[in-house]
N, C-alpha and C. Protein backbone atom coordinates (compact mmCIF):
# COMPACT_ATOMS: atom_id res chain seq x y z
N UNK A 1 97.52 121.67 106.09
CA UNK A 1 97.16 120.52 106.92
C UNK A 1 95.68 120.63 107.33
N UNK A 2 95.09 119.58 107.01
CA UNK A 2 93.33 119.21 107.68
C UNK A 2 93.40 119.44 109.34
N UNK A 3 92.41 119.79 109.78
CA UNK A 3 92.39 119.86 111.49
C UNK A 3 91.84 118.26 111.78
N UNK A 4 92.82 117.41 112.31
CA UNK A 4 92.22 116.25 112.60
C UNK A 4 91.34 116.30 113.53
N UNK A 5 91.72 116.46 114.78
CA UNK A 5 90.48 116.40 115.24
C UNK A 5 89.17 116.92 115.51
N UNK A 6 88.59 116.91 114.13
CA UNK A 6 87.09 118.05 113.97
C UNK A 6 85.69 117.02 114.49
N UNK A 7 84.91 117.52 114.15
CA UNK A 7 83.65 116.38 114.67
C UNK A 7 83.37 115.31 114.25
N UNK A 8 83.89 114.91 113.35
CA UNK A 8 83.54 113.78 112.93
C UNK A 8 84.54 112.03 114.07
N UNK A 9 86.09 113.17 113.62
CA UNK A 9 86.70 112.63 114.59
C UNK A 9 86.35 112.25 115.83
N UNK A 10 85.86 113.46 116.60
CA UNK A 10 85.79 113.36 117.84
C UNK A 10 84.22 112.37 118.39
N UNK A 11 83.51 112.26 117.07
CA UNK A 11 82.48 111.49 117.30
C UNK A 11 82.40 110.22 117.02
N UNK A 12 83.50 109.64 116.41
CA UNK A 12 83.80 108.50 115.99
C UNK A 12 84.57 107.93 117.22
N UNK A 13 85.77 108.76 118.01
CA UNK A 13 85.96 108.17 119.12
C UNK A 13 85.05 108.21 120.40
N UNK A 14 84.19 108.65 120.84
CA UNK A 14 83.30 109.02 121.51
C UNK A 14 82.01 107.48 121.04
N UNK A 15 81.95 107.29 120.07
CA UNK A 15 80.94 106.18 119.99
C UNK A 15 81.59 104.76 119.68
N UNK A 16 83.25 104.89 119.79
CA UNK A 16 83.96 103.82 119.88
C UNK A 16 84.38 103.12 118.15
N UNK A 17 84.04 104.30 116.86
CA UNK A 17 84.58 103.62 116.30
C UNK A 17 86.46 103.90 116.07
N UNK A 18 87.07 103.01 115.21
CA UNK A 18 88.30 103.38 114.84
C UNK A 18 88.57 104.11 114.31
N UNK A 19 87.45 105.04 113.29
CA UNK A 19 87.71 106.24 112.72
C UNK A 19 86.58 106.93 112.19
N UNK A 20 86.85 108.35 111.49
CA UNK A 20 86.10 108.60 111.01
C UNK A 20 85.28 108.27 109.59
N UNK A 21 85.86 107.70 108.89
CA UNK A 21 85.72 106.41 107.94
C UNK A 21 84.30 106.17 108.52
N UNK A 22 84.08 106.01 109.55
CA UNK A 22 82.86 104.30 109.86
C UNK A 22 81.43 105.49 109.39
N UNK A 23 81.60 106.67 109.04
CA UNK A 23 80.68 107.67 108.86
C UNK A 23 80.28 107.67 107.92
N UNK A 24 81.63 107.40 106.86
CA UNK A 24 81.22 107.60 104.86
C UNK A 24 80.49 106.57 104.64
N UNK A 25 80.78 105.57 105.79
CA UNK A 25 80.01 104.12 105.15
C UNK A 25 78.39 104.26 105.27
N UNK A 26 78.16 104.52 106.43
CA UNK A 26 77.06 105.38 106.63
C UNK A 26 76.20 105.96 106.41
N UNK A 27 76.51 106.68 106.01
CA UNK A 27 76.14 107.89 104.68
C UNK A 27 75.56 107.23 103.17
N UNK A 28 76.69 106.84 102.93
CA UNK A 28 76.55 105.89 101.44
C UNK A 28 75.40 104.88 101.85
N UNK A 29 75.45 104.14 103.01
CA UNK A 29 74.54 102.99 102.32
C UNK A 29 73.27 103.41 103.07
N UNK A 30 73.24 104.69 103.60
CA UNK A 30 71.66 105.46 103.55
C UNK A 30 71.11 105.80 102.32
N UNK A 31 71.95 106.01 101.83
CA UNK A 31 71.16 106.30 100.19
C UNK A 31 71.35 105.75 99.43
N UNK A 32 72.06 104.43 99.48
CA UNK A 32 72.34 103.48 98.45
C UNK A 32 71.94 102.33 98.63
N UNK A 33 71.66 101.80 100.03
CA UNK A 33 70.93 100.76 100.25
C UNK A 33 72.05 99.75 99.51
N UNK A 34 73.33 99.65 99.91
CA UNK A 34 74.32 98.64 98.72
C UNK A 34 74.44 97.43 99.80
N UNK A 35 74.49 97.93 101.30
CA UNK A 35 74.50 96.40 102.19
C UNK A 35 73.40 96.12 102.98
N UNK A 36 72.88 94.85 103.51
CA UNK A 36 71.79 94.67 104.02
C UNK A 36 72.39 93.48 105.18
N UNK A 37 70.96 93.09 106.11
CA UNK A 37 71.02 92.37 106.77
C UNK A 37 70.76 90.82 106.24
N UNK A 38 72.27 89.95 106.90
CA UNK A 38 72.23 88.47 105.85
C UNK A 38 73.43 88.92 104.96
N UNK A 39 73.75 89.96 104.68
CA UNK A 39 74.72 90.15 103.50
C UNK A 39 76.20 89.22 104.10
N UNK A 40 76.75 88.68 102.71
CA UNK A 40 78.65 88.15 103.15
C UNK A 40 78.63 89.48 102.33
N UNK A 41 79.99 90.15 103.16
CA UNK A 41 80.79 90.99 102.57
C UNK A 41 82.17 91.14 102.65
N UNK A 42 83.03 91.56 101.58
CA UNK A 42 84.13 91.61 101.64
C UNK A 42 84.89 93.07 102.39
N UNK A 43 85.29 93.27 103.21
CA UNK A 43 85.80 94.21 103.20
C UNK A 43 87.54 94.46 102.55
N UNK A 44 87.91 94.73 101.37
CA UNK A 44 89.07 94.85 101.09
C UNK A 44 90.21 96.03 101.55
N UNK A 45 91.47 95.47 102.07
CA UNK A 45 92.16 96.75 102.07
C UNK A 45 91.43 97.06 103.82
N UNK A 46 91.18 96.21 104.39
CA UNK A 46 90.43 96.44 105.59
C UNK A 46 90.80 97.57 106.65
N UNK A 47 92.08 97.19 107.31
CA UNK A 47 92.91 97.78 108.25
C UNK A 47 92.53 99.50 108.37
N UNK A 48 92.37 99.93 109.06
CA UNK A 48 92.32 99.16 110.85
C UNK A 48 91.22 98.21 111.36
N UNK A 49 90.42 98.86 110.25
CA UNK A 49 88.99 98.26 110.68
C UNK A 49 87.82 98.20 110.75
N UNK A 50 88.05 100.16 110.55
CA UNK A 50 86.67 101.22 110.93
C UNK A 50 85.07 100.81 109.82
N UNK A 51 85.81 100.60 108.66
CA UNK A 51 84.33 99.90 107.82
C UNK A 51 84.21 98.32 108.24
N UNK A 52 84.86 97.52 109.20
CA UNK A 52 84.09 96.73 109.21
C UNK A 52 83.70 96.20 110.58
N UNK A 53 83.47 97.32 111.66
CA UNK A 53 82.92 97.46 112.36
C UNK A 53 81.54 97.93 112.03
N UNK A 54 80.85 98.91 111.22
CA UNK A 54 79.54 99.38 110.48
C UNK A 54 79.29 98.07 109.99
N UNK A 55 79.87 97.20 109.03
CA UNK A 55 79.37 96.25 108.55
C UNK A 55 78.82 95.51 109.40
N UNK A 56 79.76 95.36 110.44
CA UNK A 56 78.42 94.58 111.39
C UNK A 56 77.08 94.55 111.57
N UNK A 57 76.53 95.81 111.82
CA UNK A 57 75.69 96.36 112.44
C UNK A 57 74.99 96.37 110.98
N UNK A 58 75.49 96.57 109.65
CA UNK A 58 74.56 96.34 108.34
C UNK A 58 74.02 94.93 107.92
N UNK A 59 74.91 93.97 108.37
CA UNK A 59 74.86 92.70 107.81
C UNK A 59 74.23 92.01 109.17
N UNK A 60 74.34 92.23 110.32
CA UNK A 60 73.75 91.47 111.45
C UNK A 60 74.02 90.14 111.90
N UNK A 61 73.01 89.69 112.69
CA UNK A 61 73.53 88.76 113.30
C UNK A 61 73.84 86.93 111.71
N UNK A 62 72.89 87.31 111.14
CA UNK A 62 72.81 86.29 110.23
C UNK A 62 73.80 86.67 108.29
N UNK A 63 74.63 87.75 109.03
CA UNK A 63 75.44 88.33 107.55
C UNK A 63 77.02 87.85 108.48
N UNK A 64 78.07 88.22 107.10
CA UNK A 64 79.52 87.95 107.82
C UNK A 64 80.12 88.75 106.74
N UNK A 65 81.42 89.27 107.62
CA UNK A 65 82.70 90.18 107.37
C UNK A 65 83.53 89.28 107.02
N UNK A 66 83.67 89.47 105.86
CA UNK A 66 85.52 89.05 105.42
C UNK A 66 86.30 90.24 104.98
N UNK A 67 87.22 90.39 106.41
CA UNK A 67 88.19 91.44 106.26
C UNK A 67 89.72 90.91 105.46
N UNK A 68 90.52 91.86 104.23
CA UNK A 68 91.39 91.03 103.88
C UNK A 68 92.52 92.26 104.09
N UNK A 69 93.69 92.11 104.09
CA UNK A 69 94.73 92.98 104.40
C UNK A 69 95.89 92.81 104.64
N UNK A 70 96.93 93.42 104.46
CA UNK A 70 98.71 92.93 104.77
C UNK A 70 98.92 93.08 105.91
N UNK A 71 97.85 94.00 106.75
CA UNK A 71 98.29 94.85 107.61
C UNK A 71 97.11 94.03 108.94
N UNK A 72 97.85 93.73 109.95
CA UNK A 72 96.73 92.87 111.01
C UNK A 72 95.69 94.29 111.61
N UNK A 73 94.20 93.46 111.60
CA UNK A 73 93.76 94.06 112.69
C UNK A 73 93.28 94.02 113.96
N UNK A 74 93.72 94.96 114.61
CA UNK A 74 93.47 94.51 115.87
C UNK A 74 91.78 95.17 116.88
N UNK A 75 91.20 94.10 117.99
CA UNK A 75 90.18 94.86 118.79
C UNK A 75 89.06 94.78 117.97
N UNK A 76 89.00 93.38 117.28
CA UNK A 76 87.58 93.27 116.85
C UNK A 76 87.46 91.71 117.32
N UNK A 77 86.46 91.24 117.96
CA UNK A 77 86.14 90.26 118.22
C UNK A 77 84.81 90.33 117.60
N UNK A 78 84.56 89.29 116.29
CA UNK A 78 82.71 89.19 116.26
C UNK A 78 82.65 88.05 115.86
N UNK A 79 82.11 86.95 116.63
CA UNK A 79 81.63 85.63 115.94
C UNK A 79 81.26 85.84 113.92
N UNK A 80 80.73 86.73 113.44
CA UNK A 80 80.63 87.18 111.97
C UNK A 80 81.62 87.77 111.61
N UNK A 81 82.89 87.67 112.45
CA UNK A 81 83.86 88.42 110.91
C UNK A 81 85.52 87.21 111.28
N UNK A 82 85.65 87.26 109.53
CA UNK A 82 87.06 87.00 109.75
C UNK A 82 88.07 87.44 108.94
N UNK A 83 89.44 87.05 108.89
CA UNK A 83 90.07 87.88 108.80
C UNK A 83 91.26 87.38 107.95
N UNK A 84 91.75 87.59 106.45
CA UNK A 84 92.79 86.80 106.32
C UNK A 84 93.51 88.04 105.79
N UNK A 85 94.93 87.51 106.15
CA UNK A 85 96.17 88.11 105.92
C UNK A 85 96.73 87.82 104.81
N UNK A 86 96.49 88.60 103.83
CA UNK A 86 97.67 88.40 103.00
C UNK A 86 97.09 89.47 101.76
N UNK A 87 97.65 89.50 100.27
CA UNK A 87 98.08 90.67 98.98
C UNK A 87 96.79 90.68 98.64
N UNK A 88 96.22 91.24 97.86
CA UNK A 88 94.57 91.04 97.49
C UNK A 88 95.29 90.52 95.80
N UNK A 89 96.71 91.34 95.84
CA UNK A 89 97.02 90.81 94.15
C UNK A 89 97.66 89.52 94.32
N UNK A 90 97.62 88.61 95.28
CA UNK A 90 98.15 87.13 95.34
C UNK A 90 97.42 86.36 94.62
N UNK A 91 96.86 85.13 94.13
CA UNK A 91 96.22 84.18 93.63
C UNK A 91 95.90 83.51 94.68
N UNK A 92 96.87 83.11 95.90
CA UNK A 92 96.36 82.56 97.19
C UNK A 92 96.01 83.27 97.89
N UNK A 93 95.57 84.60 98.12
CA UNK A 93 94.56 85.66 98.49
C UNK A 93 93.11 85.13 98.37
N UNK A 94 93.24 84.56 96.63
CA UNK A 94 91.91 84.89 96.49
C UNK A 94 91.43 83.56 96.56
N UNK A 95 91.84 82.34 96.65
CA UNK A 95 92.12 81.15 97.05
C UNK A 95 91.25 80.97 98.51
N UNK A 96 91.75 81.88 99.40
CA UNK A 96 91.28 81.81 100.62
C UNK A 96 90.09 82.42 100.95
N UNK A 97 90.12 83.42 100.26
CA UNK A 97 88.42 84.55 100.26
C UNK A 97 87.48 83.64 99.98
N UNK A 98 87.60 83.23 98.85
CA UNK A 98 86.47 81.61 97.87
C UNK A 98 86.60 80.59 99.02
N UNK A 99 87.63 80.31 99.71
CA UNK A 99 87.38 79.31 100.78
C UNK A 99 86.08 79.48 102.11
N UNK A 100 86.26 80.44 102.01
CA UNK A 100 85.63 81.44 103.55
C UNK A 100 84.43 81.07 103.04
N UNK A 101 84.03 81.65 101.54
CA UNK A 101 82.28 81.73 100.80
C UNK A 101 82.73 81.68 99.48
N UNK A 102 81.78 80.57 99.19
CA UNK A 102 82.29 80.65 97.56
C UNK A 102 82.07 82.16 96.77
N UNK A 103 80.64 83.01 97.41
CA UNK A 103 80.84 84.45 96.56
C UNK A 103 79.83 85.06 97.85
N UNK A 104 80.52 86.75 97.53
CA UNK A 104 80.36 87.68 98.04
C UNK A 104 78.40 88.23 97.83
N UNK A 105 78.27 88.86 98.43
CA UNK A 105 76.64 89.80 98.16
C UNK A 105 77.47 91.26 97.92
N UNK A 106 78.55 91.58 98.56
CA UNK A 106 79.31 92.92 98.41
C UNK A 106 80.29 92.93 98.94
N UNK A 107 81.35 93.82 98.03
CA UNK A 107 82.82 93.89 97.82
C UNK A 107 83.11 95.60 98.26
N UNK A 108 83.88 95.87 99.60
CA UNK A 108 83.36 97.40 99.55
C UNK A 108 85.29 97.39 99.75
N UNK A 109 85.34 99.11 99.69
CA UNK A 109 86.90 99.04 99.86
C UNK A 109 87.36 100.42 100.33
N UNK A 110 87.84 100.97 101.27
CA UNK A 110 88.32 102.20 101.37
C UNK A 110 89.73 102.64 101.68
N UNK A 111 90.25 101.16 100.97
CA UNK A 111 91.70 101.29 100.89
C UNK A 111 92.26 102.64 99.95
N UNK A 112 93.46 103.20 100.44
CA UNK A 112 94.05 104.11 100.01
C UNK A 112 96.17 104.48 99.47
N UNK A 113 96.44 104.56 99.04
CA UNK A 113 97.72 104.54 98.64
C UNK A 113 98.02 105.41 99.44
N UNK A 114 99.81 105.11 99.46
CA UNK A 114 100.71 106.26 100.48
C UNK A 114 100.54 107.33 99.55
N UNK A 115 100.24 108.43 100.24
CA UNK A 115 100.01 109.93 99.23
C UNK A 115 101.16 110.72 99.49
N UNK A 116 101.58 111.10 97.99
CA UNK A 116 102.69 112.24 97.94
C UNK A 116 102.57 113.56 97.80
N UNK A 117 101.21 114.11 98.18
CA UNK A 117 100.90 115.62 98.07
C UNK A 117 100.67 115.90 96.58
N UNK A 118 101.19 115.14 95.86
CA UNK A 118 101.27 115.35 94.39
C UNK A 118 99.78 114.72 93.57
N UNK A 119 98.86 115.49 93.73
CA UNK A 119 97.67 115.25 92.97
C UNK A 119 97.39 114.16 92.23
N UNK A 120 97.91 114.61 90.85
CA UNK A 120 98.23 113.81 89.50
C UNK A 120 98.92 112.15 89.95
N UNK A 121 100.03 112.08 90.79
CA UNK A 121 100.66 110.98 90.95
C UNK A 121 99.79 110.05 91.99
N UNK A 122 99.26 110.88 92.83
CA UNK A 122 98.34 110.35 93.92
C UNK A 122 96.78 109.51 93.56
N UNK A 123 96.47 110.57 92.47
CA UNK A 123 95.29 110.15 91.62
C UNK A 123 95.63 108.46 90.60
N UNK A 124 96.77 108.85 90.12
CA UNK A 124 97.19 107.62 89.56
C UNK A 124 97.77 106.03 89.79
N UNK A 125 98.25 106.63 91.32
CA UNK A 125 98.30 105.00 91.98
C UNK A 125 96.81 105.22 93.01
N UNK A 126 96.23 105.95 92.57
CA UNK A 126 94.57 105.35 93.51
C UNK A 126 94.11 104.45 92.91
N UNK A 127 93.84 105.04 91.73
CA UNK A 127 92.94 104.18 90.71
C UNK A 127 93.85 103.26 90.05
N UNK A 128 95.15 103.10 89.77
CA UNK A 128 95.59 101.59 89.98
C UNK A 128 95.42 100.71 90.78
N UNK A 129 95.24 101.03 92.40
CA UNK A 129 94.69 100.02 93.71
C UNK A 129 93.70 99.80 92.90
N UNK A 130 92.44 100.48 93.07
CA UNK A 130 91.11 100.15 93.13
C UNK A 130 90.60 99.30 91.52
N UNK A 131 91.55 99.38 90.54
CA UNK A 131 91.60 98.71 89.30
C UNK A 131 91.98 97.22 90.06
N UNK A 132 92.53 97.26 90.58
CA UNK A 132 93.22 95.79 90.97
C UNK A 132 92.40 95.28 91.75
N UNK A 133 91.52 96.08 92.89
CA UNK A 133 90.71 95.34 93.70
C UNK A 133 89.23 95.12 92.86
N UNK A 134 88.45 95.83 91.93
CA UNK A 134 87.78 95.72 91.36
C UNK A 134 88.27 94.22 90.50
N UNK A 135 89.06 94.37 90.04
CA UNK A 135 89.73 93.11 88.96
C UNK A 135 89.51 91.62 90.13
N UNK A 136 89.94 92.04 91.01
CA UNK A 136 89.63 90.70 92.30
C UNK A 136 88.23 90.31 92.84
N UNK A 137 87.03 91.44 92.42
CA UNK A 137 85.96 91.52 92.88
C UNK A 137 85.33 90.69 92.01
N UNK A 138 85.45 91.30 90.86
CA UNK A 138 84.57 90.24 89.93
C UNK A 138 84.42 89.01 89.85
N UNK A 139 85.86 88.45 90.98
CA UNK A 139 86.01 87.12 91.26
C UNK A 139 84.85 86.51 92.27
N UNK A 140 84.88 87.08 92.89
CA UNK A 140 84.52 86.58 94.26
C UNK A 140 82.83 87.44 94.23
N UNK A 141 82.35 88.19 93.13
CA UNK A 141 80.88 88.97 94.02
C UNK A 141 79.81 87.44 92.95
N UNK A 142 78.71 87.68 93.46
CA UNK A 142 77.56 86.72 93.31
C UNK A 142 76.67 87.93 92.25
N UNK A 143 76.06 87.27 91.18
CA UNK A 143 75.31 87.91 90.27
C UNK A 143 74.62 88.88 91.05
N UNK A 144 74.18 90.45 90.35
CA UNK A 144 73.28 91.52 91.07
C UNK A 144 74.10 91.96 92.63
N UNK A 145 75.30 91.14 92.54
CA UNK A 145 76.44 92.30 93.62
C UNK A 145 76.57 93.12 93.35
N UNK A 146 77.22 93.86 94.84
CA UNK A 146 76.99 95.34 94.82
C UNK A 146 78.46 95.50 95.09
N UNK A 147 79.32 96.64 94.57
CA UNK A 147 81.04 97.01 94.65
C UNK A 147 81.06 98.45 95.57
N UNK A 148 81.82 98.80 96.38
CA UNK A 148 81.71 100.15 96.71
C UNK A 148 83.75 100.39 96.71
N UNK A 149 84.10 101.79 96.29
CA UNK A 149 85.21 101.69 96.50
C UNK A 149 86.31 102.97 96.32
N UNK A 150 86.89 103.83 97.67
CA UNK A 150 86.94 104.64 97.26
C UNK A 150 87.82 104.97 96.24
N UNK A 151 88.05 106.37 95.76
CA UNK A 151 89.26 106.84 94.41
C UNK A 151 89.88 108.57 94.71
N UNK A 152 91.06 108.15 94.70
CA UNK A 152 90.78 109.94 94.51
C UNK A 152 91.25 110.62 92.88
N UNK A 153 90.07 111.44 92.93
CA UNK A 153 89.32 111.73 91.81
C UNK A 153 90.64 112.59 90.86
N UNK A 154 90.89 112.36 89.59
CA UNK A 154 91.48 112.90 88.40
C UNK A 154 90.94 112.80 86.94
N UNK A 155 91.63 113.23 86.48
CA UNK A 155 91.82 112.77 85.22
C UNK A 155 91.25 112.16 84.09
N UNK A 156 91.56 110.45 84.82
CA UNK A 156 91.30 109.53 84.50
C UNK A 156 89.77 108.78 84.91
N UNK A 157 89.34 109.64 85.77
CA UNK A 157 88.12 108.91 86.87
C UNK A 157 87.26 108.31 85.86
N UNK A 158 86.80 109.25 84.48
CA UNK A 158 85.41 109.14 83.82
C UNK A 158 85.80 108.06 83.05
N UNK A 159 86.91 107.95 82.51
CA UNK A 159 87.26 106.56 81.83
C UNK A 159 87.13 105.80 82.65
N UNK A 160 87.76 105.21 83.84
CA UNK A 160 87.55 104.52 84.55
C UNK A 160 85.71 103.93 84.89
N UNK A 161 84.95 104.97 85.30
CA UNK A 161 83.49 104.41 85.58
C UNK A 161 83.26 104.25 84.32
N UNK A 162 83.60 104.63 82.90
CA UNK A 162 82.77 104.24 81.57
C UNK A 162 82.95 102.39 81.00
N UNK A 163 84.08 102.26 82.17
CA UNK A 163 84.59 101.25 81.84
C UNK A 163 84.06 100.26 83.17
N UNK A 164 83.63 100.61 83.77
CA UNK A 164 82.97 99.96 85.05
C UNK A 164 81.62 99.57 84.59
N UNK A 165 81.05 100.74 84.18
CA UNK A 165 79.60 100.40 83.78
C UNK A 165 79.19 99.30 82.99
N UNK A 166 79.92 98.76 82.52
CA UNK A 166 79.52 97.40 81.80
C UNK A 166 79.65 96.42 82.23
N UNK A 167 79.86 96.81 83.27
CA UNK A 167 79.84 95.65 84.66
C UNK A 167 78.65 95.22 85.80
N UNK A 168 77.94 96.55 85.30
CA UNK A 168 76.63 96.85 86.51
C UNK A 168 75.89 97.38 85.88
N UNK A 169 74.51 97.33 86.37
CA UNK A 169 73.48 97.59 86.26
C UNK A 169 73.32 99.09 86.22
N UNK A 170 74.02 99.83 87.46
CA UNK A 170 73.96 101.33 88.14
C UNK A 170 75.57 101.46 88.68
N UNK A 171 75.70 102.88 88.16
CA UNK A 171 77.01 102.97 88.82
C UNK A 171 77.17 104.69 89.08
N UNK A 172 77.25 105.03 90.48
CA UNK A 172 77.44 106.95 90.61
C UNK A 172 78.78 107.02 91.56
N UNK A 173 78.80 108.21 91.25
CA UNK A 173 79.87 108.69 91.78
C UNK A 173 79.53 109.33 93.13
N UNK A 174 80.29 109.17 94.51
CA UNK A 174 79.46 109.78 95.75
C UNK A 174 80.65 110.52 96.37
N UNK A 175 80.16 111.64 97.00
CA UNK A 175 81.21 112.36 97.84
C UNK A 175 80.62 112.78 99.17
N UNK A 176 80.68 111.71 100.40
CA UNK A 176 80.04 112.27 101.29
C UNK A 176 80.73 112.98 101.95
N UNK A 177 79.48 113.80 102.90
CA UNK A 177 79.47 115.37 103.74
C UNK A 177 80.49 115.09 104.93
N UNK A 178 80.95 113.86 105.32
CA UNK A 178 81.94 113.78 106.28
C UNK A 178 83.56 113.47 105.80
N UNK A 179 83.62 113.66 104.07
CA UNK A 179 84.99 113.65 103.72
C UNK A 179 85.38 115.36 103.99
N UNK A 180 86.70 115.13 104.42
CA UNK A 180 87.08 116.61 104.69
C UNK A 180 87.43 117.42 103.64
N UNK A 181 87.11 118.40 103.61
CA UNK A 181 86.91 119.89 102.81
C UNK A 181 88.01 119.53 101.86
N UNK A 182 89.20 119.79 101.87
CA UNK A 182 90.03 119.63 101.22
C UNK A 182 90.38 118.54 100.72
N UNK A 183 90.07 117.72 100.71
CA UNK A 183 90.06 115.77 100.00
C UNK A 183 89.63 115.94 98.77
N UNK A 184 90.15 115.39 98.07
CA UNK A 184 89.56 114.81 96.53
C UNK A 184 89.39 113.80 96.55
N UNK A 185 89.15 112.66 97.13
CA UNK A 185 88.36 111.63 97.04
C UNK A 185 86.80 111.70 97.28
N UNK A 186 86.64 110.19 96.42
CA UNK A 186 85.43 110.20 96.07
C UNK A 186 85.17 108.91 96.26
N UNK A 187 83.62 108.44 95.81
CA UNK A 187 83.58 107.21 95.94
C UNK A 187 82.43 106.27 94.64
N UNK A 188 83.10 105.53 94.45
CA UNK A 188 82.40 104.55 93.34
C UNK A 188 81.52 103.82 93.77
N UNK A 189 80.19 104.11 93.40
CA UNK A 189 79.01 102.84 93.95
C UNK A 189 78.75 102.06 92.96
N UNK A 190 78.73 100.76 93.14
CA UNK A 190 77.90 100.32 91.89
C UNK A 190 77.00 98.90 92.19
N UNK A 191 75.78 99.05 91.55
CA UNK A 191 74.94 97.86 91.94
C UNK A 191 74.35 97.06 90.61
N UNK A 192 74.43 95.63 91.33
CA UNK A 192 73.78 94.93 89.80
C UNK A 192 74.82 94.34 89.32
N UNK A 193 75.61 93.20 90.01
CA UNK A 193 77.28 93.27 89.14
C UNK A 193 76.43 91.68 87.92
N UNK A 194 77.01 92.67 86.87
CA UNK A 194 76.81 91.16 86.07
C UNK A 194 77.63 90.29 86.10
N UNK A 195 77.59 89.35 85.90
CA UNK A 195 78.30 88.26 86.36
C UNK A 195 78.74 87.72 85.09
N UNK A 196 79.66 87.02 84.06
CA UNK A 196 80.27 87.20 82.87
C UNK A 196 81.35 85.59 82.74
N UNK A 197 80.83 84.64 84.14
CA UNK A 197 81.81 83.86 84.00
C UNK A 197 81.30 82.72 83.17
């Protein structure tokens, strides 16, 4: 078992976010520069919340949050974000996202599957989510979009980005210093989305 409450934890509640999550985001788009101020972004797989509370503060007063999820969230009030309920694999999911903005500037995601301790099986319904939300992204991002999204790492990972890359311009693999020691997740950046419609 991970020690939950280590520093990251305890600094994430201490500065009021929902988790320690709101840190990786952080991290990443210090050196990736993937969201800006003015940006629409998607947050997929939202719940509870913790990345799209940071988004705020990336996208500003003149950017907006579209949080999407099965799961409600609660204790965010921001004139820039909203919020729809429902499958990301629905067709009226994506119906409603295109309603909100016809297209995204960035599609980020740190949705995660129920984990069975079991590596191999865990690794394999990750990167089935994130296949499916990527597959929904391409819908909704605007030419030279940017995707972020995490995975936990197997196997399969390098096929997976060889198969991404022809989608983008740039695409790395990131593991930031506030995922805990023992995690195998990772995270997919990618910028430059070509656009193919």
């Amino acid at each position: 078992m991970y020690k939950r409450k280590d520093t990251f934890y305890k600094k994430a509640k201490d500065e009021g976010y929902k988790s320690r999550a709101a840190y990786k985001l952080k991290e990443i788009n210090d050196k990736f520069n993937l969201i800006r101020k003015g940006d629409i972004v998607m947050d997929a797989g939202a719940a509870p919340g913790g990345w799209s509370q940071v988004l705020f503060e990336m996208t500003g007063v003149q950017g907006h949050v579209v949080a999407v999820d099965i799961i409600d969230i609660d204790g965010i009030k921001n004139p820039n974000f909203s919020f729809i309920k429902g499958d990301l694999f629905d067709e009226n999911t994506l119906t409603r996202v295109l309603e909100v903005y016809p297209e995204y500037s960035v599609v980020v995601s740190d949705a995660a599957p129920n984990t069975s301790g079991q590596k191999f099986a865990d690794h394999a319904n990750s990167l089935r989510l994130v296949e499916n939300i990527f597959h929904f992204s391409k819908n909704v991002l605007k030419e030279n979009g940017n995707f972020l999204a995490k995975l936990f790492d197997g196997e399969d990972t390098k096929h997976f980005v060889e198969k991404i890359k022809k989608c983008f311009d740039k695409v790395s693999i990131y593991r930031p210093k506030s995922t805990r020691k023992n995690s195998f997740e990772i995270y997919i950046v990618c910028k430059g989305f070509k656009n193919d419609k």
